[in-house]
PDB file of N, CA and C in Angstrom:
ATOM      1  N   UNK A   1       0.846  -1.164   0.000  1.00  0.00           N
ATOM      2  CA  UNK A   1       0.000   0.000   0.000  1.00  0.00           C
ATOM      3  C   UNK A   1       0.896   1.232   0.000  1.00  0.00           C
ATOM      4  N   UNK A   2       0.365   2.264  -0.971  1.00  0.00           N
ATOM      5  CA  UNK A   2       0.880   3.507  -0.766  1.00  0.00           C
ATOM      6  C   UNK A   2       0.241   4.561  -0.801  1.00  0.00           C
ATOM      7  N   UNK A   3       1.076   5.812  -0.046  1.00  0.00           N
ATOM      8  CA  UNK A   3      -0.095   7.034   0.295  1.00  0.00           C
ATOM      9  C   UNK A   3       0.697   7.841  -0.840  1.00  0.00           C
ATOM     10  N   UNK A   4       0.084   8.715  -1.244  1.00  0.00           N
ATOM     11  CA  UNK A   4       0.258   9.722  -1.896  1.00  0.00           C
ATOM     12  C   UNK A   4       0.017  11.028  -1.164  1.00  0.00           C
ATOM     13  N   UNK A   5       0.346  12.326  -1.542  1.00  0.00           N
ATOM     14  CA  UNK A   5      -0.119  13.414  -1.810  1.00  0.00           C
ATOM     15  C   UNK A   5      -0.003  13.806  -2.656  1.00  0.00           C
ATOM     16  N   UNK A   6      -1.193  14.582  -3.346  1.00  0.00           N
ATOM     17  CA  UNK A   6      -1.901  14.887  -4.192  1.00  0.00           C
ATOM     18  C   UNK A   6      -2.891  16.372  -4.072  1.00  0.00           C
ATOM     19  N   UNK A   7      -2.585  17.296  -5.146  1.00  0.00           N
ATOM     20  CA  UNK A   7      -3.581  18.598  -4.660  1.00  0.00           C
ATOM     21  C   UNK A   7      -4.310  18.575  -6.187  1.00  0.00           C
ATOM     22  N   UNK A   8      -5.674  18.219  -6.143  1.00  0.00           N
ATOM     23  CA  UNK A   8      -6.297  17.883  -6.814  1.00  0.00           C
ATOM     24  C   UNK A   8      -6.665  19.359  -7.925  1.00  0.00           C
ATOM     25  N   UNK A   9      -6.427  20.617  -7.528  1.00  0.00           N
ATOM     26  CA  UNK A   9      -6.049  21.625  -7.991  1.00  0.00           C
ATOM     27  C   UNK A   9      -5.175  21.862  -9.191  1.00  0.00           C
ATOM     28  N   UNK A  10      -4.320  20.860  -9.205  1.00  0.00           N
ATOM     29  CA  UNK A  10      -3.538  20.917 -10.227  1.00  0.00           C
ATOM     30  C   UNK A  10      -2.908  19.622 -11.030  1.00  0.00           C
ATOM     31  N   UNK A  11      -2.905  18.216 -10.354  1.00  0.00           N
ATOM     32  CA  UNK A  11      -2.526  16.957 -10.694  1.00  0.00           C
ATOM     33  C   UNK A  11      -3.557  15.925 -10.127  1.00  0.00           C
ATOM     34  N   UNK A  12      -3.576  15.002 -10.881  1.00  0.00           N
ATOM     35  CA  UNK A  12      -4.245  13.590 -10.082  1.00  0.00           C
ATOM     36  C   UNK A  12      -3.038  12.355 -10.075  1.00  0.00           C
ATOM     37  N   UNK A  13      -3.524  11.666  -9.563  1.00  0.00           N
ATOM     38  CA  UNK A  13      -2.320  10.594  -9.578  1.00  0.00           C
ATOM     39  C   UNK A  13      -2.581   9.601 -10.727  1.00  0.00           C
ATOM     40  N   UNK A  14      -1.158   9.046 -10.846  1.00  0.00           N
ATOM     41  CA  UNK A  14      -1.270   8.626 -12.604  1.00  0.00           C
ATOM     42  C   UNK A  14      -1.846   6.687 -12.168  1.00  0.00           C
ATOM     43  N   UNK A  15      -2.058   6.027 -13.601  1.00  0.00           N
ATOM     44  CA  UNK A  15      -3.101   5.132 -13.572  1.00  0.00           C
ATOM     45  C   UNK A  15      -4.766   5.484 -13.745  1.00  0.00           C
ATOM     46  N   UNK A  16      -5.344   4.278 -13.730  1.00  0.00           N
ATOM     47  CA  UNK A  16      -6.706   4.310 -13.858  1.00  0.00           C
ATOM     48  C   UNK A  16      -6.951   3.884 -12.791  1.00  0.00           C
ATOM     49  N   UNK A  17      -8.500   4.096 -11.784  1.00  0.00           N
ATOM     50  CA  UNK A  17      -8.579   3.840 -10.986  1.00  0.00           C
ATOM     51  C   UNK A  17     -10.783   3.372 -11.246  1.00  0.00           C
ATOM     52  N   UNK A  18     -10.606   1.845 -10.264  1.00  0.00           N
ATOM     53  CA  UNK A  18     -12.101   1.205 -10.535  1.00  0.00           C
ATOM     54  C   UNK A  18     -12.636   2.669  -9.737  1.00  0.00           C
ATOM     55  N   UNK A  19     -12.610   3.083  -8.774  1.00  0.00           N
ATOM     56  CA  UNK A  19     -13.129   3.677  -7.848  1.00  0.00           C
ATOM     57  C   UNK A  19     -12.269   5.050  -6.959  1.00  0.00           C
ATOM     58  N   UNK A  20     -12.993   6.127  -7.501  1.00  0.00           N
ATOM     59  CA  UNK A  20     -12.101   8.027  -6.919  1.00  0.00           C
ATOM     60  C   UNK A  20     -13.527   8.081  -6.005  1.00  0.00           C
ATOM     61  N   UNK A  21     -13.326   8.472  -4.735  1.00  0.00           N
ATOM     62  CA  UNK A  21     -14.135   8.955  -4.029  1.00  0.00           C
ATOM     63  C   UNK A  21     -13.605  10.725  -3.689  1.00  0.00           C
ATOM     64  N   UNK A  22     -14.503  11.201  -3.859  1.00  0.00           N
ATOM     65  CA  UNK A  22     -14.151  12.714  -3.979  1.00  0.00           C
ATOM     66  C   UNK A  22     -15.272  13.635  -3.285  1.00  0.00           C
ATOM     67  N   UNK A  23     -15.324  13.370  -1.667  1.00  0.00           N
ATOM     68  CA  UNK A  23     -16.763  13.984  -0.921  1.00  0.00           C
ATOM     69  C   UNK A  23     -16.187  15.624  -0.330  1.00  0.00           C
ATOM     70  N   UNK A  24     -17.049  16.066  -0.552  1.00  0.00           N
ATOM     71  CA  UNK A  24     -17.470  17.440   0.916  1.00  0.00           C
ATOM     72  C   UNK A  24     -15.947  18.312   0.017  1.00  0.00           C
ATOM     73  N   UNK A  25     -14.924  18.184  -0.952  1.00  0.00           N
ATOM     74  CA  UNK A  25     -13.739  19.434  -1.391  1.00  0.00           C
ATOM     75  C   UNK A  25     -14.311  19.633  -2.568  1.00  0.00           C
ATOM     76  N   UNK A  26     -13.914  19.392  -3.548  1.00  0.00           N
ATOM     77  CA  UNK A  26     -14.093  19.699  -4.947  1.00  0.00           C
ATOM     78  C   UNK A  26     -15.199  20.834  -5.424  1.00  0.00           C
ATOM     79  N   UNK A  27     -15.793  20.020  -5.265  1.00  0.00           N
ATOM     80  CA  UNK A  27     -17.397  20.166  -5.650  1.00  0.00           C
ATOM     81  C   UNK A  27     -18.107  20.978  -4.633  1.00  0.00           C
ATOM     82  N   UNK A  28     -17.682  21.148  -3.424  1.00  0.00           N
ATOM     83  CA  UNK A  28     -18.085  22.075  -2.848  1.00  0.00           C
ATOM     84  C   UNK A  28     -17.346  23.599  -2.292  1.00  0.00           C
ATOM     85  N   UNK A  29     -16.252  23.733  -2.581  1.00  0.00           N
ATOM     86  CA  UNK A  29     -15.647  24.519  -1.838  1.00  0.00           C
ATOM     87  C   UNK A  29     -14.576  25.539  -3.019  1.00  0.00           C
ATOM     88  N   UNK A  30     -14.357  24.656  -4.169  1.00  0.00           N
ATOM     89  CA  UNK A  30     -13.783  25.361  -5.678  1.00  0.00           C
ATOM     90  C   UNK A  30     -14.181  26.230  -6.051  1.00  0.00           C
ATOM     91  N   UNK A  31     -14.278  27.300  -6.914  1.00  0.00           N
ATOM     92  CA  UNK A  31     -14.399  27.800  -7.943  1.00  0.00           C
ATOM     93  C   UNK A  31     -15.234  27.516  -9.154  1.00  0.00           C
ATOM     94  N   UNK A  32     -16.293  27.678  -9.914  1.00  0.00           N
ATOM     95  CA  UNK A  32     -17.189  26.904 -10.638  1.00  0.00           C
ATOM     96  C   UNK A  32     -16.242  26.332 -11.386  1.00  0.00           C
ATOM     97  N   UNK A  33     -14.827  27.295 -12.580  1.00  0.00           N
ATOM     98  CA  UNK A  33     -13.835  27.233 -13.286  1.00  0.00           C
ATOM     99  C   UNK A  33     -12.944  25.656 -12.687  1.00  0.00           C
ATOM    100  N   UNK A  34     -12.922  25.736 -11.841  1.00  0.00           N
ATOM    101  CA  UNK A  34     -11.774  24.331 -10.831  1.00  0.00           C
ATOM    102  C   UNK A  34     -12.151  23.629 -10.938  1.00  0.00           C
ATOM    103  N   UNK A  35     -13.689  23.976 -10.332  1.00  0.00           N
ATOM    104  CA  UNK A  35     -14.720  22.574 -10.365  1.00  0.00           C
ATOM    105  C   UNK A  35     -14.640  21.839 -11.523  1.00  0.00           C
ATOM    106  N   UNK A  36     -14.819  22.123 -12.603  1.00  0.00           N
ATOM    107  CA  UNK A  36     -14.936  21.804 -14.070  1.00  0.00           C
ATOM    108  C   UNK A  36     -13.270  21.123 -14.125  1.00  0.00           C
ATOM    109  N   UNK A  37     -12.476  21.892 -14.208  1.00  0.00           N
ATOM    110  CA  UNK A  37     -10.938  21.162 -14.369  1.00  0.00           C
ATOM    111  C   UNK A  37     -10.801  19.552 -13.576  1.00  0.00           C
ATOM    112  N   UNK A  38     -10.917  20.053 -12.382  1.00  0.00           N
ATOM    113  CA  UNK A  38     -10.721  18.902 -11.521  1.00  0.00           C
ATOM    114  C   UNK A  38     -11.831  17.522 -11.724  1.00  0.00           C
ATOM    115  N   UNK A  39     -13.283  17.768 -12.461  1.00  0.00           N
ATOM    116  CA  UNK A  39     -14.031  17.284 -12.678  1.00  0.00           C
ATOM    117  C   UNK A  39     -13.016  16.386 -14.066  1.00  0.00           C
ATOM    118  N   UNK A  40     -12.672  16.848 -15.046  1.00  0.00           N
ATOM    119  CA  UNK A  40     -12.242  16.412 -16.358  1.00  0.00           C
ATOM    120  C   UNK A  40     -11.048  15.686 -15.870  1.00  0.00           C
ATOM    121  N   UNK A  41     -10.202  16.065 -14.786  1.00  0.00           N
ATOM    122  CA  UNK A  41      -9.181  15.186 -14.721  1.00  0.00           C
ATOM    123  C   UNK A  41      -9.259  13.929 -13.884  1.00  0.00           C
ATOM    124  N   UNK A  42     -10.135  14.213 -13.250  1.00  0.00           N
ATOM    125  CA  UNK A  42     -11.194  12.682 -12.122  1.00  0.00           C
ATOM    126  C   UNK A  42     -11.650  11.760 -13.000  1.00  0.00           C
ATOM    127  N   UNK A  43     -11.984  12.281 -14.501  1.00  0.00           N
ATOM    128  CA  UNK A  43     -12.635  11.794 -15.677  1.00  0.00           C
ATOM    129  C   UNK A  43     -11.519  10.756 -16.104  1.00  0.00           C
ATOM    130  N   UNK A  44     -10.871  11.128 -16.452  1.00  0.00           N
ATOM    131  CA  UNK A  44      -9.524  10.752 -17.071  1.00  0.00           C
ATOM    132  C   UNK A  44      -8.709   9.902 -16.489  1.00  0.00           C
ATOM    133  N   UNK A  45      -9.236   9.598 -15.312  1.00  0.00           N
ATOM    134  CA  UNK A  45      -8.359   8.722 -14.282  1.00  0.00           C
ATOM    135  C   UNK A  45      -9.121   7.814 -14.247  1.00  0.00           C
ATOM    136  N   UNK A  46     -10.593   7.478 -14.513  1.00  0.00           N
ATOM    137  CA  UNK A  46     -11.698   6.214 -13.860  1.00  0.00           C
ATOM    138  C   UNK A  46     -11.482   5.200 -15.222  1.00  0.00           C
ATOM    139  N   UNK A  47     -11.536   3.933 -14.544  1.00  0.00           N
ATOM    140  CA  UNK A  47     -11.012   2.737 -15.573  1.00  0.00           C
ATOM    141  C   UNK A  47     -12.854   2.762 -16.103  1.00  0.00           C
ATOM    142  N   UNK A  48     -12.645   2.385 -17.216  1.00  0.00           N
ATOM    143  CA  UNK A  48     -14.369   1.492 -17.645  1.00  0.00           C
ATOM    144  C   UNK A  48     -15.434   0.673 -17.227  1.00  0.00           C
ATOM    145  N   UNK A  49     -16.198   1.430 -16.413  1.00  0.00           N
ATOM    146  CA  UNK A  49     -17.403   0.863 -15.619  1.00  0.00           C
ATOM    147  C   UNK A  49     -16.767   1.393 -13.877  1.00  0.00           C
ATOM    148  N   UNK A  50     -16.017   2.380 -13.929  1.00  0.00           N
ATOM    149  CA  UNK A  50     -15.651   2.802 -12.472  1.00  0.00           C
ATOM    150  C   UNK A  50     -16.590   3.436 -12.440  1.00  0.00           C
ATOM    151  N   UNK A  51     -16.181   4.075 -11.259  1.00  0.00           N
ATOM    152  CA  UNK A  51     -17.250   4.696 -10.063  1.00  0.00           C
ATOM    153  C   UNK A  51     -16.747   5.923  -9.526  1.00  0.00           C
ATOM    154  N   UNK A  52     -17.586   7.155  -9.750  1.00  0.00           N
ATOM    155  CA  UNK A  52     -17.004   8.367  -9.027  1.00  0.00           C
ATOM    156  C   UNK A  52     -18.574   8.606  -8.164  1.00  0.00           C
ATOM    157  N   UNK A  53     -17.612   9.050  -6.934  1.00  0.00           N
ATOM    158  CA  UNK A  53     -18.708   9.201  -5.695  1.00  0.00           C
ATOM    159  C   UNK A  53     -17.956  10.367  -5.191  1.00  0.00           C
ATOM    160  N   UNK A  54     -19.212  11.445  -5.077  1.00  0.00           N
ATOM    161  CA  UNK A  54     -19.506  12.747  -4.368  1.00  0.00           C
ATOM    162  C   UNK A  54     -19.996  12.410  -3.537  1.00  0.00           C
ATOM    163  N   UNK A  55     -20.082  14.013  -2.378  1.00  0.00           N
ATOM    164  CA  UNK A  55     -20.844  14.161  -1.759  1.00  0.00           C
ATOM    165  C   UNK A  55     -22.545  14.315  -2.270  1.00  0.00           C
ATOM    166  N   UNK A  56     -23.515  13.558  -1.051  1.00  0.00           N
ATOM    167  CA  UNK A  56     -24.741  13.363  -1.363  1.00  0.00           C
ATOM    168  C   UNK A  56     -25.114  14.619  -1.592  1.00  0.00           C
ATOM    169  N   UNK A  57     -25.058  15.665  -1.204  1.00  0.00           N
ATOM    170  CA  UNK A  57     -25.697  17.170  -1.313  1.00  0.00           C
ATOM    171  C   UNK A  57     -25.169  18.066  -2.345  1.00  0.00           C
ATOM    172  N   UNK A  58     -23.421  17.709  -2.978  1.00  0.00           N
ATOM    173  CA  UNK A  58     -22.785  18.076  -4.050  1.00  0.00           C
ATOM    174  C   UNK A  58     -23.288  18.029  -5.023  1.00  0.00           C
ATOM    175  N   UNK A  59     -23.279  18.702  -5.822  1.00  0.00           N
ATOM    176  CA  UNK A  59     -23.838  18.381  -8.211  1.00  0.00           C
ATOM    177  C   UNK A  59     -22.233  18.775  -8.553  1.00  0.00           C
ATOM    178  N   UNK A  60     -22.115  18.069  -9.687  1.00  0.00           N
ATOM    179  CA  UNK A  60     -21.291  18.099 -10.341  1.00  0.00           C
ATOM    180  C   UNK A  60     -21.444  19.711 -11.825  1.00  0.00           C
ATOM    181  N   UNK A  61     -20.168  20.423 -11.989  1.00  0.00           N
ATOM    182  CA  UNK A  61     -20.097  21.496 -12.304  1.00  0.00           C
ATOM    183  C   UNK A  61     -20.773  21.581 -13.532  1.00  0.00           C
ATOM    184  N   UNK A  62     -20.951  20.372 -14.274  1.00  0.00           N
ATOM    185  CA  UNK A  62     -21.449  20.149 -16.013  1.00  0.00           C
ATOM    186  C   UNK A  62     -22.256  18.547 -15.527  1.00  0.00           C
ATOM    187  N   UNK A  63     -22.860  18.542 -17.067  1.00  0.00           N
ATOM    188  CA  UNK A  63     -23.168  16.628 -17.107  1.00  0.00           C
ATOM    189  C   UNK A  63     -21.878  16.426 -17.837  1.00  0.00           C
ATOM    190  N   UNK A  64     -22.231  15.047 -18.036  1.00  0.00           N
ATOM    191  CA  UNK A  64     -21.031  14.706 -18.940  1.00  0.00           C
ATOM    192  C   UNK A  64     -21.749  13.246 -19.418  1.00  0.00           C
ATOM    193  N   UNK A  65     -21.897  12.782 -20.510  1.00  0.00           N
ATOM    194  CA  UNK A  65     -22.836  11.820 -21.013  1.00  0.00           C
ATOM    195  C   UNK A  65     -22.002  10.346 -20.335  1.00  0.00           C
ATOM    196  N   UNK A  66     -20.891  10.676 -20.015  1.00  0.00           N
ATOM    197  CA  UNK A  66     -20.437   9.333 -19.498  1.00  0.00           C
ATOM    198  C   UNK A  66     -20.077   9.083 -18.221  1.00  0.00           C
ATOM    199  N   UNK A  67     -20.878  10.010 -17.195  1.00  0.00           N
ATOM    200  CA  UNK A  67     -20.751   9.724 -16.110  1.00  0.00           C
ATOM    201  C   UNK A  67     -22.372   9.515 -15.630  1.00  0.00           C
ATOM    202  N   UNK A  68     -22.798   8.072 -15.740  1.00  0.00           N
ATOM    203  CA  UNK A  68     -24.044   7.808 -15.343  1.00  0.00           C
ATOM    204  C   UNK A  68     -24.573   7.676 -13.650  1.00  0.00           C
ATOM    205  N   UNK A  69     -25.408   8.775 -13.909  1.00  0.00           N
ATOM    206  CA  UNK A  69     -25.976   8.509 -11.423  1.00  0.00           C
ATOM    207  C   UNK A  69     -26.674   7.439 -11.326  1.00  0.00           C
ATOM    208  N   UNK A  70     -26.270   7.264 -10.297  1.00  0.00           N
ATOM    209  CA  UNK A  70     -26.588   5.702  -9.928  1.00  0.00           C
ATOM    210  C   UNK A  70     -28.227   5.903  -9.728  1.00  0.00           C
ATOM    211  N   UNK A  71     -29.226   5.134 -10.450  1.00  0.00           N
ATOM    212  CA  UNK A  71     -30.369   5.850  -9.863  1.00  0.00           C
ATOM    213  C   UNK A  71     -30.942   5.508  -8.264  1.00  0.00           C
ATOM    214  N   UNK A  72     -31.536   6.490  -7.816  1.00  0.00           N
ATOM    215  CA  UNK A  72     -31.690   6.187  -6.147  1.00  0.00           C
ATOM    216  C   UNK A  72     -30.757   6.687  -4.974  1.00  0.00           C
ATOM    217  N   UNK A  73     -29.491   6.421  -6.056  1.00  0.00           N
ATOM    218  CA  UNK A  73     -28.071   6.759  -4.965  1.00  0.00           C
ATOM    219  C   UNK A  73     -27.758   8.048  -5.188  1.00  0.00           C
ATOM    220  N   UNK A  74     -27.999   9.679  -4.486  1.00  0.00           N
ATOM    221  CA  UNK A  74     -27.014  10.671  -5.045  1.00  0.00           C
ATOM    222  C   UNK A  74     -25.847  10.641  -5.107  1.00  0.00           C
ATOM    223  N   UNK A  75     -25.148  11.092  -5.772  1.00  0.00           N
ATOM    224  CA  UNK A  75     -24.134  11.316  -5.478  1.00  0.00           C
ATOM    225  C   UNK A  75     -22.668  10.125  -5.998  1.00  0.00           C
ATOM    226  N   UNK A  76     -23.278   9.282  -6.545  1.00  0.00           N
ATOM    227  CA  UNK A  76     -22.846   8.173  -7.298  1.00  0.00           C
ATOM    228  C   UNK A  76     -22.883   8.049  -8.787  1.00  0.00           C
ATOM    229  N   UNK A  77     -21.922   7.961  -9.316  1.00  0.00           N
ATOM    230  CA  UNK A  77     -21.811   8.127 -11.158  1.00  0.00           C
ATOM    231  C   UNK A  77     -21.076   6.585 -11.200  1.00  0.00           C
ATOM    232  N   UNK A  78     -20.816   5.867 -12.242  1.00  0.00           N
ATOM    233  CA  UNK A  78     -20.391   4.793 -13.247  1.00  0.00           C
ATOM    234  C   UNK A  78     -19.743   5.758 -14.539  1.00  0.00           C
ATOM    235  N   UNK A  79     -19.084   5.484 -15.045  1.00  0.00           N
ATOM    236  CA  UNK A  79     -18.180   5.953 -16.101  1.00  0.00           C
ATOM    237  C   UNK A  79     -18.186   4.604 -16.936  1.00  0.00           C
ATOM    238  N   UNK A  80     -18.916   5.283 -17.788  1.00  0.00           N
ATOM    239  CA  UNK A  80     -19.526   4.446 -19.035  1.00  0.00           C
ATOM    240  C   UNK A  80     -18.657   4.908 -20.565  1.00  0.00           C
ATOM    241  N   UNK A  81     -18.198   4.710 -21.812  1.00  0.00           N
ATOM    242  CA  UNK A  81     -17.971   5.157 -22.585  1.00  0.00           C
ATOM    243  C   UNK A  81     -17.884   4.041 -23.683  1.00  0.00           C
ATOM    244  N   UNK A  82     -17.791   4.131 -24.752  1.00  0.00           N
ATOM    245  CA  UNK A  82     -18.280   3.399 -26.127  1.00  0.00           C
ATOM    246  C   UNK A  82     -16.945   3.551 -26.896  1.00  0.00           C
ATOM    247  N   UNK A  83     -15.749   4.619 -26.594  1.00  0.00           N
ATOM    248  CA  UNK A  83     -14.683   4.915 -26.831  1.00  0.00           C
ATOM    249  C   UNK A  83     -13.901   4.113 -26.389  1.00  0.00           C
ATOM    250  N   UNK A  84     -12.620   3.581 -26.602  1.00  0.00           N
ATOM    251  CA  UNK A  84     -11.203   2.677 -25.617  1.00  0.00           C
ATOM    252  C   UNK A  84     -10.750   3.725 -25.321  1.00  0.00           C
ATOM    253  N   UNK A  85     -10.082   3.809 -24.384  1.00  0.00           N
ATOM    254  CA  UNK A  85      -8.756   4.522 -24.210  1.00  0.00           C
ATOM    255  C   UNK A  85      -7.957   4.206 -24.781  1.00  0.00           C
ATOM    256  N   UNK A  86      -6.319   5.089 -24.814  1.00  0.00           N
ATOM    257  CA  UNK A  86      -5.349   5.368 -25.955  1.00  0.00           C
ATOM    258  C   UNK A  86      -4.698   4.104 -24.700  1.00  0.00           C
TER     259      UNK A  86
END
């Protein structure tokens, strides 16, 4: 196991990941502008059929057609896409 630090402001950590949990910073406390950045690079990190989880009371800064809410669950997306990665 390893810890990182990481300021989500400006880098994410490299790899794909099944599962980014990202509650109560991002999405609530950013900049609409950040929000959106940090949103696209959370994007970019989730493997195919992962899972990004907000906070329940958080919205995300845009939609994005490939981050599906879990229905029932707020605050829960699946990262869906029809594209491979490079």
């Amino acid at each position: 196991m390893s810890f990182l630090l990481q300021d989500l402001r400006s880098e994410a950590p490299e790899g794909l990941f099944d599962l980014i949990l990202c509650r109560n910073v991002a999405f609530t406390y950013f900049e609409a502008a950040l929000q959106g950045e940090v949103l696209d690079r959370l994007v970019e990190r989730l493997a195919q059929s992962g899972y990004l989880v907000i906070g329940a009371q958080e919205k995300l800064p845009r939609e994005m057609s490939c981050l599906i809410p879990l229905p029932g669950v707020p605050g829960i997306f699946r990262y869906e896409t029809a594209l491979p990665r490079a």
